[in-house]
Each structure stands twice: as structure tokens, then as C-alpha cells.
PDB file of N, CA and C in Angstrom:
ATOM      1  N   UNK A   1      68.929  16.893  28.707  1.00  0.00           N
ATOM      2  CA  UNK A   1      70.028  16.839  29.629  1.00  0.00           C
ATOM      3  C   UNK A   1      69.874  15.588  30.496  1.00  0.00           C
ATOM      4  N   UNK A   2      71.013  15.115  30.887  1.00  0.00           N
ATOM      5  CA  UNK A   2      71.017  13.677  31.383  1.00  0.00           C
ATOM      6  C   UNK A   2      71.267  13.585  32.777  1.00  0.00           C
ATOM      7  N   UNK A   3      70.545  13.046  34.018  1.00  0.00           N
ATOM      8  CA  UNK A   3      70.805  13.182  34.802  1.00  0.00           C
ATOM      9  C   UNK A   3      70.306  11.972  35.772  1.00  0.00           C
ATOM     10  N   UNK A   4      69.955  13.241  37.341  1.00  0.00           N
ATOM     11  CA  UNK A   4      69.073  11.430  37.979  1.00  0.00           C
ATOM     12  C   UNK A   4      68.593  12.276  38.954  1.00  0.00           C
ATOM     13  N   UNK A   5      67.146  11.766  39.768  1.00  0.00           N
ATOM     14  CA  UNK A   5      66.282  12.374  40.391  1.00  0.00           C
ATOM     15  C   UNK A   5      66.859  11.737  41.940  1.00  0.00           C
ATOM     16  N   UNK A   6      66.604  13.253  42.958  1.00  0.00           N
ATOM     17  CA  UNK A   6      66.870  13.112  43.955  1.00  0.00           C
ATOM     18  C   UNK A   6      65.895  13.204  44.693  1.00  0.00           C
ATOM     19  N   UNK A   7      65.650  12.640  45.570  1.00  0.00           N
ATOM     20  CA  UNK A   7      63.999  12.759  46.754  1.00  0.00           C
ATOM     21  C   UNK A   7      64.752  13.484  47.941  1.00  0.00           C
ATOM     22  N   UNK A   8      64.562  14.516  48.069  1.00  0.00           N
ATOM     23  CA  UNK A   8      64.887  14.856  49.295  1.00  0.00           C
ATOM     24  C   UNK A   8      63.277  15.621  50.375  1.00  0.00           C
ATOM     25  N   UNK A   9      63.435  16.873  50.800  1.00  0.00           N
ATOM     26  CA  UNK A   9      62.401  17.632  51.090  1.00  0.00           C
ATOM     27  C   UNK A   9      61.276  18.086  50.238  1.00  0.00           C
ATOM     28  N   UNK A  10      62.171  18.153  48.648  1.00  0.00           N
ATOM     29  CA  UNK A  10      61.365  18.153  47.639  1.00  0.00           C
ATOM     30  C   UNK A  10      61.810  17.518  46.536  1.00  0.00           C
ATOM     31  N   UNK A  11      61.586  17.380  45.646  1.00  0.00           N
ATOM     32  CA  UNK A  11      62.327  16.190  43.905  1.00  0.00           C
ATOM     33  C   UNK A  11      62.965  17.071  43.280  1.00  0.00           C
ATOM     34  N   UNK A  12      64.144  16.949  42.983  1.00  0.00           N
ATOM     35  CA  UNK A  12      65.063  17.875  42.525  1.00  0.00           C
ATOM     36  C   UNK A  12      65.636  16.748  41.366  1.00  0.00           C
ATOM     37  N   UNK A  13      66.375  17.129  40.203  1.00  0.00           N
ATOM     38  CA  UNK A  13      66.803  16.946  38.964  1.00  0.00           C
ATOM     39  C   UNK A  13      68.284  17.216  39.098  1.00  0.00           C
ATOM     40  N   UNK A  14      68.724  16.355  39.310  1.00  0.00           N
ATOM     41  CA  UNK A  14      70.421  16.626  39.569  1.00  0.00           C
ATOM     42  C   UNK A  14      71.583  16.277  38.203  1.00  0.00           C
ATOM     43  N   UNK A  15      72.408  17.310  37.970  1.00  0.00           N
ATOM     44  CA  UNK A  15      73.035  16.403  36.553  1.00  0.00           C
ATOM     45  C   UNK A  15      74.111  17.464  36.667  1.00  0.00           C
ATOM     46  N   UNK A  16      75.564  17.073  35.839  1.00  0.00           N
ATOM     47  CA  UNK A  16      76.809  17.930  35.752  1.00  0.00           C
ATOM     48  C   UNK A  16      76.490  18.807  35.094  1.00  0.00           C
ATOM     49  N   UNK A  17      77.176  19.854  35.262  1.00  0.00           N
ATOM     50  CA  UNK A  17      77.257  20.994  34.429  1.00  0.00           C
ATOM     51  C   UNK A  17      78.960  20.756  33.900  1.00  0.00           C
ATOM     52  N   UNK A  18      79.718  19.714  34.002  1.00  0.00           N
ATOM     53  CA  UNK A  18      80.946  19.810  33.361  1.00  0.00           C
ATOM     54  C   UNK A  18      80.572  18.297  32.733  1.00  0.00           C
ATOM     55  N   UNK A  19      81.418  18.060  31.527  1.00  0.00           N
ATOM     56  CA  UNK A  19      81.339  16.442  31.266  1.00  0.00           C
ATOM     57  C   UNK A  19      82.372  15.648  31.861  1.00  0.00           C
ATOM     58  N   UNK A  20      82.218  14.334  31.774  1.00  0.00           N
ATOM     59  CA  UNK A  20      83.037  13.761  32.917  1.00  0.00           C
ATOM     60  C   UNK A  20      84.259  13.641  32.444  1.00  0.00           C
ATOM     61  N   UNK A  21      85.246  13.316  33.178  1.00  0.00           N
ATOM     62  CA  UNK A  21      86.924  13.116  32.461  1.00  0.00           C
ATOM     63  C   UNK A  21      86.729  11.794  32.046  1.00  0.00           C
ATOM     64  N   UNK A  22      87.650  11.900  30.858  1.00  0.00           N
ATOM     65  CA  UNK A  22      88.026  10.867  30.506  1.00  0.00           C
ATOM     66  C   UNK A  22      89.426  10.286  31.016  1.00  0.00           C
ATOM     67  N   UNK A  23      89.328   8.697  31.058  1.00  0.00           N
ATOM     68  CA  UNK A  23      90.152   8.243  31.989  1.00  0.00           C
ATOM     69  C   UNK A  23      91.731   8.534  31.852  1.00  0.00           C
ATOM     70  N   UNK A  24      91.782   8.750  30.681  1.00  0.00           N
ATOM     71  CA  UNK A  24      93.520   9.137  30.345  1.00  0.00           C
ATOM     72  C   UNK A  24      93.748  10.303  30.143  1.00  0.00           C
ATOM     73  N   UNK A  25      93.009  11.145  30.417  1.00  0.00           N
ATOM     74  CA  UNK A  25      93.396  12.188  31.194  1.00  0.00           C
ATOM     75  C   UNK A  25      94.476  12.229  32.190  1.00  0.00           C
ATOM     76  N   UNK A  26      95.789  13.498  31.649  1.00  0.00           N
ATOM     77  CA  UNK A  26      96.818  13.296  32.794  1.00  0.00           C
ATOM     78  C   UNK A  26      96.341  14.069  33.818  1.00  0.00           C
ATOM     79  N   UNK A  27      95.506  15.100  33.533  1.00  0.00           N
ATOM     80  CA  UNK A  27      94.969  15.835  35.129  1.00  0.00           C
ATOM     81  C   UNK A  27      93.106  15.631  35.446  1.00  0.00           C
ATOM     82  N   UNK A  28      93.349  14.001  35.286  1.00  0.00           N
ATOM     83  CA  UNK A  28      92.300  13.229  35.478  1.00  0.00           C
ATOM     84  C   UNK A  28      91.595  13.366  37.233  1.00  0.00           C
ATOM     85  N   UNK A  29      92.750  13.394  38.002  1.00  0.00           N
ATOM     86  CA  UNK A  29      92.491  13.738  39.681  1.00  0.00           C
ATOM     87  C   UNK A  29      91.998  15.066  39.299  1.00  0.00           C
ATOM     88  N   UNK A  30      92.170  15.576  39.165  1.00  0.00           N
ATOM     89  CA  UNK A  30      92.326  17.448  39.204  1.00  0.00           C
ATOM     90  C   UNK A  30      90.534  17.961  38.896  1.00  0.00           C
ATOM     91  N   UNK A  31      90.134  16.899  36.874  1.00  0.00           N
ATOM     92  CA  UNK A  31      89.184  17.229  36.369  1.00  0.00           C
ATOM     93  C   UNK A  31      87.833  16.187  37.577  1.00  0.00           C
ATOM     94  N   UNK A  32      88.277  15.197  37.620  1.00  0.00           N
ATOM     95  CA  UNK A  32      87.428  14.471  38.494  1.00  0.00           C
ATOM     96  C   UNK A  32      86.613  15.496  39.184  1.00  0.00           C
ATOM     97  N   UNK A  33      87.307  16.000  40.102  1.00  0.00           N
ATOM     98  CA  UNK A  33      87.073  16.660  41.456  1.00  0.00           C
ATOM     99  C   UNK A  33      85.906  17.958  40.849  1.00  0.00           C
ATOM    100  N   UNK A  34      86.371  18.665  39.792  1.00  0.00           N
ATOM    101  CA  UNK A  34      86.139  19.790  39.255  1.00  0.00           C
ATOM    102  C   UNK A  34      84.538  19.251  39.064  1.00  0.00           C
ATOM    103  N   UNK A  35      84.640  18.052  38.375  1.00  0.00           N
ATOM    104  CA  UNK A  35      82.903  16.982  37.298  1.00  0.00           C
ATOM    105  C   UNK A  35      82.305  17.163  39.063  1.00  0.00           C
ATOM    106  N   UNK A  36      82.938  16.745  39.464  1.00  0.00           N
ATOM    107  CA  UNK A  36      81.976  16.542  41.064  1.00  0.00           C
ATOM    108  C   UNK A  36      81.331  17.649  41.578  1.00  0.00           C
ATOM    109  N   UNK A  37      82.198  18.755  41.641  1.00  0.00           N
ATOM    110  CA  UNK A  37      81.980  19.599  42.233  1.00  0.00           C
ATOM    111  C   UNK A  37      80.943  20.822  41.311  1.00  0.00           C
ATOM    112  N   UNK A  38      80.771  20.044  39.808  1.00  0.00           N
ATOM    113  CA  UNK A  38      79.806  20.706  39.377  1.00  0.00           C
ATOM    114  C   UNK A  38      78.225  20.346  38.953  1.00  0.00           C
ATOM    115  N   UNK A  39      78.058  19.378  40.595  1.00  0.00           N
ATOM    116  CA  UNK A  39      76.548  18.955  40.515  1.00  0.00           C
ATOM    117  C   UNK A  39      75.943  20.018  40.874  1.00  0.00           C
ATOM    118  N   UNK A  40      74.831  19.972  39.936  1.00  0.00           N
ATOM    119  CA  UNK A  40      73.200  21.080  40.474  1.00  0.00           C
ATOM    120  C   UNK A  40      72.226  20.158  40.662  1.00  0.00           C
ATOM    121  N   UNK A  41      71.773  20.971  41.391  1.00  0.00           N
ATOM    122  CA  UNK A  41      70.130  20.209  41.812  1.00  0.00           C
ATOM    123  C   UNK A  41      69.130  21.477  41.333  1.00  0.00           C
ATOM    124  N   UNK A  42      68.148  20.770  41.311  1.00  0.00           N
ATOM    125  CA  UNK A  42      66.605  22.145  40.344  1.00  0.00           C
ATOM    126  C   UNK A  42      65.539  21.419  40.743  1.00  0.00           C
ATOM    127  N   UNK A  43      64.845  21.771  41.414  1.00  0.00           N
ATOM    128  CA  UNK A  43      63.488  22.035  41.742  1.00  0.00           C
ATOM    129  C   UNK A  43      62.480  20.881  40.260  1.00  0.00           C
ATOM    130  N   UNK A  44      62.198  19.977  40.655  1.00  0.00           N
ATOM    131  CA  UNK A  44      61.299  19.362  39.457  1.00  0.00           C
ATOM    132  C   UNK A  44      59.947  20.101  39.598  1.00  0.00           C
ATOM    133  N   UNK A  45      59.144  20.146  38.220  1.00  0.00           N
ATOM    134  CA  UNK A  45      57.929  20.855  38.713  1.00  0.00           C
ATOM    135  C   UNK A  45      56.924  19.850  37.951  1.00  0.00           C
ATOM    136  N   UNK A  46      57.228  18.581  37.587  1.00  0.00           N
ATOM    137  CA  UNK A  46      56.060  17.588  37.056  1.00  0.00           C
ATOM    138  C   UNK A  46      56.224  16.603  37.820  1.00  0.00           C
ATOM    139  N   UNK A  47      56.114  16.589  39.058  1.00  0.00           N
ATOM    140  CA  UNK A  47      55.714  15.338  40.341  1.00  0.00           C
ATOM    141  C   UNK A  47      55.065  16.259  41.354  1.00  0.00           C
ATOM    142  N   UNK A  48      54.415  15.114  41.504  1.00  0.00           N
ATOM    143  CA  UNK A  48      53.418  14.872  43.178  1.00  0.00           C
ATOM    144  C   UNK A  48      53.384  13.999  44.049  1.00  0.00           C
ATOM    145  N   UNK A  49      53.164  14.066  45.151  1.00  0.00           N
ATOM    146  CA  UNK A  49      53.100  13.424  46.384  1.00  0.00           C
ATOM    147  C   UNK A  49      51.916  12.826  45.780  1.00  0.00           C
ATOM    148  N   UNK A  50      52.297  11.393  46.438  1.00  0.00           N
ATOM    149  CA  UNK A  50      51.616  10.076  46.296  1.00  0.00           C
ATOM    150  C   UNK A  50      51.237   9.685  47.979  1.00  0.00           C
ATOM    151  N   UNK A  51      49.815   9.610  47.931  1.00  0.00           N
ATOM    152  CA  UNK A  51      49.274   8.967  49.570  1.00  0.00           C
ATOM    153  C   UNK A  51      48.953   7.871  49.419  1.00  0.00           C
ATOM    154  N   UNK A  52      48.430   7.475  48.409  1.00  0.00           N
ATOM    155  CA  UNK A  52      48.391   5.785  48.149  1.00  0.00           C
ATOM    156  C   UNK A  52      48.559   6.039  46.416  1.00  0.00           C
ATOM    157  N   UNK A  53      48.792   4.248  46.135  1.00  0.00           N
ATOM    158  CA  UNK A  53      49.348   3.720  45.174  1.00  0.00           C
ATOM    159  C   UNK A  53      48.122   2.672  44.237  1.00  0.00           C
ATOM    160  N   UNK A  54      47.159   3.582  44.180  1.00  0.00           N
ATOM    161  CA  UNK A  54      46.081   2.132  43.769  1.00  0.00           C
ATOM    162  C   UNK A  54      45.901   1.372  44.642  1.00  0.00           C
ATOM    163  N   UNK A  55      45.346  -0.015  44.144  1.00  0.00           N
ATOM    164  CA  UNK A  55      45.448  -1.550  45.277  1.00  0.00           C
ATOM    165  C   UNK A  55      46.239  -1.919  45.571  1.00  0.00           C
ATOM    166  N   UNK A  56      47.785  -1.709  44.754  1.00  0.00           N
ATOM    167  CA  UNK A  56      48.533  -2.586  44.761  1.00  0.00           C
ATOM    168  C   UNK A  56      49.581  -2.420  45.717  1.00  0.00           C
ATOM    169  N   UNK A  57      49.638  -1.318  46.542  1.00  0.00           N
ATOM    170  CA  UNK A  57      50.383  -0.267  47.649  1.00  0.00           C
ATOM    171  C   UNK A  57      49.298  -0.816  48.741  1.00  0.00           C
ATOM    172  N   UNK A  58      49.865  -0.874  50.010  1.00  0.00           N
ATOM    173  CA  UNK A  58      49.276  -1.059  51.093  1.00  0.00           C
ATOM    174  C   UNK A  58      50.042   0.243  51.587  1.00  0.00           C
ATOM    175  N   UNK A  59      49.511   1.376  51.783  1.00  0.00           N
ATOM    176  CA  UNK A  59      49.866   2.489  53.036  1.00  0.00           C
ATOM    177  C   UNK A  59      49.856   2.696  54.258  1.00  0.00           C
ATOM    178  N   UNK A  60      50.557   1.589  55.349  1.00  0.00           N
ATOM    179  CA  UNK A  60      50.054   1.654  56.600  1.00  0.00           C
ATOM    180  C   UNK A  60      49.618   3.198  56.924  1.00  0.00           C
ATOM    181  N   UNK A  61      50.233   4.371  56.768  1.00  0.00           N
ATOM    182  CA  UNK A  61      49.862   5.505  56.833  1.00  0.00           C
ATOM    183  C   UNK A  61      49.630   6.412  56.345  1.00  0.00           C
ATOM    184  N   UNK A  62      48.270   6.639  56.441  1.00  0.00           N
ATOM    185  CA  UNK A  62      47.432   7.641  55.468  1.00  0.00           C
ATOM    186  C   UNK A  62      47.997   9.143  55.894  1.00  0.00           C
ATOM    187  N   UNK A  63      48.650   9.163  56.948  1.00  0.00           N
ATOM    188  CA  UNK A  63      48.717  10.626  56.821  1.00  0.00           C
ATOM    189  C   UNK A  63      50.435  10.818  56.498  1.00  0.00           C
ATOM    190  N   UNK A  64      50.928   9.882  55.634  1.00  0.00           N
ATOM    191  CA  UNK A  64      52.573  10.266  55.314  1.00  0.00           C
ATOM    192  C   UNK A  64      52.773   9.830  53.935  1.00  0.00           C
ATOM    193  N   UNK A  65      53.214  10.285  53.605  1.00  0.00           N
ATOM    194  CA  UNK A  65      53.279  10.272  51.631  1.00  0.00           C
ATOM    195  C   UNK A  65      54.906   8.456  51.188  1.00  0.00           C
ATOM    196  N   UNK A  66      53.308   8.223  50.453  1.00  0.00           N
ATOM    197  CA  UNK A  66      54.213   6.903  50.360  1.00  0.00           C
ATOM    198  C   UNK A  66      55.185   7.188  49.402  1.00  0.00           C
ATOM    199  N   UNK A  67      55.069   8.235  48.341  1.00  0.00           N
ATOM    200  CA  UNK A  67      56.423   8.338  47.355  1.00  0.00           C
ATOM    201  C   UNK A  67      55.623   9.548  46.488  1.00  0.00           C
ATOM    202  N   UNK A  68      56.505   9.686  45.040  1.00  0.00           N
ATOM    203  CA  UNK A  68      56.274  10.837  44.607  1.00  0.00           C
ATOM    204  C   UNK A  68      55.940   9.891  42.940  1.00  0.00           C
ATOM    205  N   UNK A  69      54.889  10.732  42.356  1.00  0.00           N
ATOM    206  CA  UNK A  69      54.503  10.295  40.901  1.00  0.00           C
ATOM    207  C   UNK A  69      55.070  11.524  39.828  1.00  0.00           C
ATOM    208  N   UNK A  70      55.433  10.737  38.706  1.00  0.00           N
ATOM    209  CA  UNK A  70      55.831  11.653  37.555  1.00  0.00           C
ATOM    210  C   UNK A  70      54.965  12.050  36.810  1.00  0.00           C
ATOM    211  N   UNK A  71      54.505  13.013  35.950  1.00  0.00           N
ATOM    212  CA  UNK A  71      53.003  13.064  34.926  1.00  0.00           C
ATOM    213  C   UNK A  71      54.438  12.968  33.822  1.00  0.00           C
ATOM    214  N   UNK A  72      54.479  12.141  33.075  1.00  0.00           N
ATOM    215  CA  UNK A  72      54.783  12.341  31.830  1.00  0.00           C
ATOM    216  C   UNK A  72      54.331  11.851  30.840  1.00  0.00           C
ATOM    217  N   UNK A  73      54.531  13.392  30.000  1.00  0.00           N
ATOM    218  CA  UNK A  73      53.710  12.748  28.576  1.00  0.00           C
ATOM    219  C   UNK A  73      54.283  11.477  27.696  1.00  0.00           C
ATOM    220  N   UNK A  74      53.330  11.099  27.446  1.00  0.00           N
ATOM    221  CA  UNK A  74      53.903  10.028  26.016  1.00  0.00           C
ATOM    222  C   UNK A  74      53.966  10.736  24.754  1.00  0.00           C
ATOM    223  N   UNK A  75      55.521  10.439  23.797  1.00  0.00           N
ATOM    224  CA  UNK A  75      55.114  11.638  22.911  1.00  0.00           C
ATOM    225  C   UNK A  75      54.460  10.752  21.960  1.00  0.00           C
ATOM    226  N   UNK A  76      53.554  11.551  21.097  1.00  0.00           N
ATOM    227  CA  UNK A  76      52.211  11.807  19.777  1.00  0.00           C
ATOM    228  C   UNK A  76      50.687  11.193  20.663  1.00  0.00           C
ATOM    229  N   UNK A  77      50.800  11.605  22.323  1.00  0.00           N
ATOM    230  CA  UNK A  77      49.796  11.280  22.978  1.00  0.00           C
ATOM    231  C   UNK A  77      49.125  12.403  23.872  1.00  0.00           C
ATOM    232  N   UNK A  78      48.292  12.632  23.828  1.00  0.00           N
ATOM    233  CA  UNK A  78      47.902  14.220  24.433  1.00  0.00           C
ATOM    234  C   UNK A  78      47.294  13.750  26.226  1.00  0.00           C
ATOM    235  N   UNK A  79      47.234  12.270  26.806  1.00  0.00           N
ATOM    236  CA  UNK A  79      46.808  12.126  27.904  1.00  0.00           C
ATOM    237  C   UNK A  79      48.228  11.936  28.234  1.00  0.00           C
ATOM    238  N   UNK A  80      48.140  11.842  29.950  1.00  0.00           N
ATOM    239  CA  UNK A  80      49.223  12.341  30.820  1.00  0.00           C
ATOM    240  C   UNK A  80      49.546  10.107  31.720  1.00  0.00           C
ATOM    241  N   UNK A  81      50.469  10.403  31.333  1.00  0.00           N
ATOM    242  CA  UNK A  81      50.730   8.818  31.864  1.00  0.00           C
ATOM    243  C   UNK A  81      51.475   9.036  32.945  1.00  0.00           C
ATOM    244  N   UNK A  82      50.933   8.588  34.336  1.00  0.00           N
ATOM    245  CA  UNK A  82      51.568   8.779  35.949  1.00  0.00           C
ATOM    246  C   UNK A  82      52.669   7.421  36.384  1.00  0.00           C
ATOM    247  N   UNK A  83      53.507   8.166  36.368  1.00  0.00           N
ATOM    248  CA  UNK A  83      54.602   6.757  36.519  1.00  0.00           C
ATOM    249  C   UNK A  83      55.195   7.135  38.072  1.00  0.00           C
ATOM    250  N   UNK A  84      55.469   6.107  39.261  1.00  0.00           N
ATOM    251  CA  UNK A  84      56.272   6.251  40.518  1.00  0.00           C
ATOM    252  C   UNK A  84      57.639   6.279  39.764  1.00  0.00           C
ATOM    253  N   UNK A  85      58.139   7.429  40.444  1.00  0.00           N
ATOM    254  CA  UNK A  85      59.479   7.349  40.542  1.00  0.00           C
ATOM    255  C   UNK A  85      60.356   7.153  42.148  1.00  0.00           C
ATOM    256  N   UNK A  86      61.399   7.031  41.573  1.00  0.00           N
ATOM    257  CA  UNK A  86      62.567   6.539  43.031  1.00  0.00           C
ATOM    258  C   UNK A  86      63.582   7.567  42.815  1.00  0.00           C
ATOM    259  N   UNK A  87      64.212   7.522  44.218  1.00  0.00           N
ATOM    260  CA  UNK A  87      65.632   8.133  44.453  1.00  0.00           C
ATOM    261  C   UNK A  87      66.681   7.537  43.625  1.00  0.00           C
ATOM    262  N   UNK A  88      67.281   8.452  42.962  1.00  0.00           N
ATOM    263  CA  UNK A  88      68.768   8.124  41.959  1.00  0.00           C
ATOM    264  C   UNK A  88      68.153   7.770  41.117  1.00  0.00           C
ATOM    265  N   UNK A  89      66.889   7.697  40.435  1.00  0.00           N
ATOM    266  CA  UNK A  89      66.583   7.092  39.225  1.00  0.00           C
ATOM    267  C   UNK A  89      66.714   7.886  38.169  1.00  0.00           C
ATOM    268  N   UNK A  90      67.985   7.229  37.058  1.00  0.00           N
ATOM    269  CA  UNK A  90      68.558   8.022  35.959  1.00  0.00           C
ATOM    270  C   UNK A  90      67.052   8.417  35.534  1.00  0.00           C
ATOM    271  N   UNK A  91      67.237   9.603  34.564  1.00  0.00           N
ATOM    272  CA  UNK A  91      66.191  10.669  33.601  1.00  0.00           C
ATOM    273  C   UNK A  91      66.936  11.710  33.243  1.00  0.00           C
ATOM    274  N   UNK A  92      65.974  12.094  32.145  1.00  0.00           N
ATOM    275  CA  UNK A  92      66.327  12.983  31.387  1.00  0.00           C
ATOM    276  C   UNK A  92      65.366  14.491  31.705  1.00  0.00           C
ATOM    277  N   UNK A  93      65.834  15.222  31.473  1.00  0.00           N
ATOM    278  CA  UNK A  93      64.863  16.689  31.681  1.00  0.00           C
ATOM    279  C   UNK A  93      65.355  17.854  30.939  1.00  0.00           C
ATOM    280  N   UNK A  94      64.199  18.315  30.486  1.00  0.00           N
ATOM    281  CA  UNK A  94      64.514  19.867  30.475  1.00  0.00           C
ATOM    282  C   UNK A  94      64.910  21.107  31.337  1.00  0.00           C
ATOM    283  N   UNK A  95      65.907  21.612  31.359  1.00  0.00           N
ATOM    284  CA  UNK A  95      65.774  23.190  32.717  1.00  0.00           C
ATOM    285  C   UNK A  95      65.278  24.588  31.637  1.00  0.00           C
ATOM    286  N   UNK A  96      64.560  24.909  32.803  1.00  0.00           N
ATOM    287  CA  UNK A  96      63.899  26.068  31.922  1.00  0.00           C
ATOM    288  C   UNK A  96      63.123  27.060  33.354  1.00  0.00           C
ATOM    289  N   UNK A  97      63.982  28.578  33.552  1.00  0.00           N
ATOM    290  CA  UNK A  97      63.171  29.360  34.402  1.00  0.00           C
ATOM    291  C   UNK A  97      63.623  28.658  35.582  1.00  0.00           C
ATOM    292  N   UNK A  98      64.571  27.838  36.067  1.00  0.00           N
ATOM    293  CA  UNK A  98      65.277  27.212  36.838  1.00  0.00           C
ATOM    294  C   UNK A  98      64.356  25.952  37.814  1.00  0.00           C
ATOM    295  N   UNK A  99      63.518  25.500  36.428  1.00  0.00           N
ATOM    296  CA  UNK A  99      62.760  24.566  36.916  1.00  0.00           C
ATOM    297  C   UNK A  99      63.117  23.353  35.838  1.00  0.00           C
ATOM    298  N   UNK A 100      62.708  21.949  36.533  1.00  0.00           N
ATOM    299  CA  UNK A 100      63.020  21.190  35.582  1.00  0.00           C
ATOM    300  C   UNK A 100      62.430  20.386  35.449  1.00  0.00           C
ATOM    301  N   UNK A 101      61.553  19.752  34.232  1.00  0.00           N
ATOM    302  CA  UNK A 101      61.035  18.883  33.808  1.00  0.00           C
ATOM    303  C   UNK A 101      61.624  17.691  33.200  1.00  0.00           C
ATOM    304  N   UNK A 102      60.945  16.452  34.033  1.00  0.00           N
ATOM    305  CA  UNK A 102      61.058  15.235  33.737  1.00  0.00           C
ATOM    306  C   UNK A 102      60.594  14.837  32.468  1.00  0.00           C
ATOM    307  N   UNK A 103      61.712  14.539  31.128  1.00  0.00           N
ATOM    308  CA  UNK A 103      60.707  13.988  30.021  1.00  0.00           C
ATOM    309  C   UNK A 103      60.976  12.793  29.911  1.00  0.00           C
ATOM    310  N   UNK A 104      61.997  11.852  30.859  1.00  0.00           N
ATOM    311  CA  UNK A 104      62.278  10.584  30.397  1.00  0.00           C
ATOM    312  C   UNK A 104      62.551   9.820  31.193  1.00  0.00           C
ATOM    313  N   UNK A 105      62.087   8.839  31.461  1.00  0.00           N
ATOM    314  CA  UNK A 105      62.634   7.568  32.622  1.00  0.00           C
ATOM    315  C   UNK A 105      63.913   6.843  32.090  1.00  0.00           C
ATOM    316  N   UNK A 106      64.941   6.905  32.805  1.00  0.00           N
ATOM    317  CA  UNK A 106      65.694   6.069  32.324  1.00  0.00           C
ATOM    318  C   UNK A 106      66.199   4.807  33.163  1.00  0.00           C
ATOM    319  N   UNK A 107      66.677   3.581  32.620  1.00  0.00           N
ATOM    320  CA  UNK A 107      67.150   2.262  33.208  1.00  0.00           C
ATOM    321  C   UNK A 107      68.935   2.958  33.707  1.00  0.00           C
TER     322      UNK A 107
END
């Protein structure tokens, strides 16, 4: 499922539950509103709070979380590759048990 990660209080997985209108659509206003109004957000459960970043992060403050890390697997790889993620950054996930896993970074 295609979506994009939100940072709020906690990392949530946000994506439509309707597909979007297409533009020639005559009740294109109507469906718009409907695509909008059917964002969810879900609880991610493969990130963590990040306090520092390696060397390459300077944290003026150790006691406030500089951002959040993804564990995702690489697939035909059984170790766990930690990638920073950002706010609005397209991905892909699974929902499952109303949790949702990050399996894909997207541009």
C-alpha cells in the first residue's frame, strides 16, 4: 500500500483508503473531497527514536530525540539495515492488526 510517513507524537503511515479521481471526472469536486476525506493514519511499529546520528549528526541535545530510524529489511538479506526517515516521506507498508510496517522508502 502506497503512502507517506507522518512524524507527529508518534510515526504514523498515512495513505487513502479511496483512489484518487481522475481529472475528467464530472463529479471530480464531489470525489476529490470524498479521496481527502479518506486519509488514515496507523501507528508504524518498525521505527525508533534516534538521540544521535553516528559522527555525522551533531546533537546539541542529548536529552531530545534528533529524529526517528526505520529497521528495514533488505529483501534476500536476513540483517536489518537502519535508514533516517523524514516527515511526508513517500513509502510503502504493510497494515496488519492495525499496525503498519514500513517495507519501502520511496523518492
Amino acid at each position: 500500500m502506497k503512502g507517506k510517513i507522518i512524524i507527529k507524537e508518534k510515526v504514523y503511515f498515512e495513505y487513502y483508503k479511496l483512489l484518487k479521481p481522475a481529472m475528467g471526472n464530472p463529479n471530480y469536486d464531489v470525489s476529490w473531497k470524498l479521496y481527502e476525506a479518506s486519509k488514515q493514519l496507523i501507528e508504524v511499529n518498525n521505527v525508533e527514536a534516534v538521540y544521535e546520528w553516528f559522527d555525522e549528526v551533531e546533537n546539541p541535545n542529548d536529552d531530545k530525540i534528533y529524529g526517528y530510524s526505520l529497521d528495514l529489511y533488505e529483501p534476500g538479506e536476513k540483517n536489518i539495515t537502519t535508514k533516517m526517515i523524514k516527515n511526508n516521506q513517500n513509502c510503502k507498508a504493510e497494515i496488519k492488526n492495525n499496525k503498519a510496517t514500513i517495507i519501502l522508502l520511496t523518492k
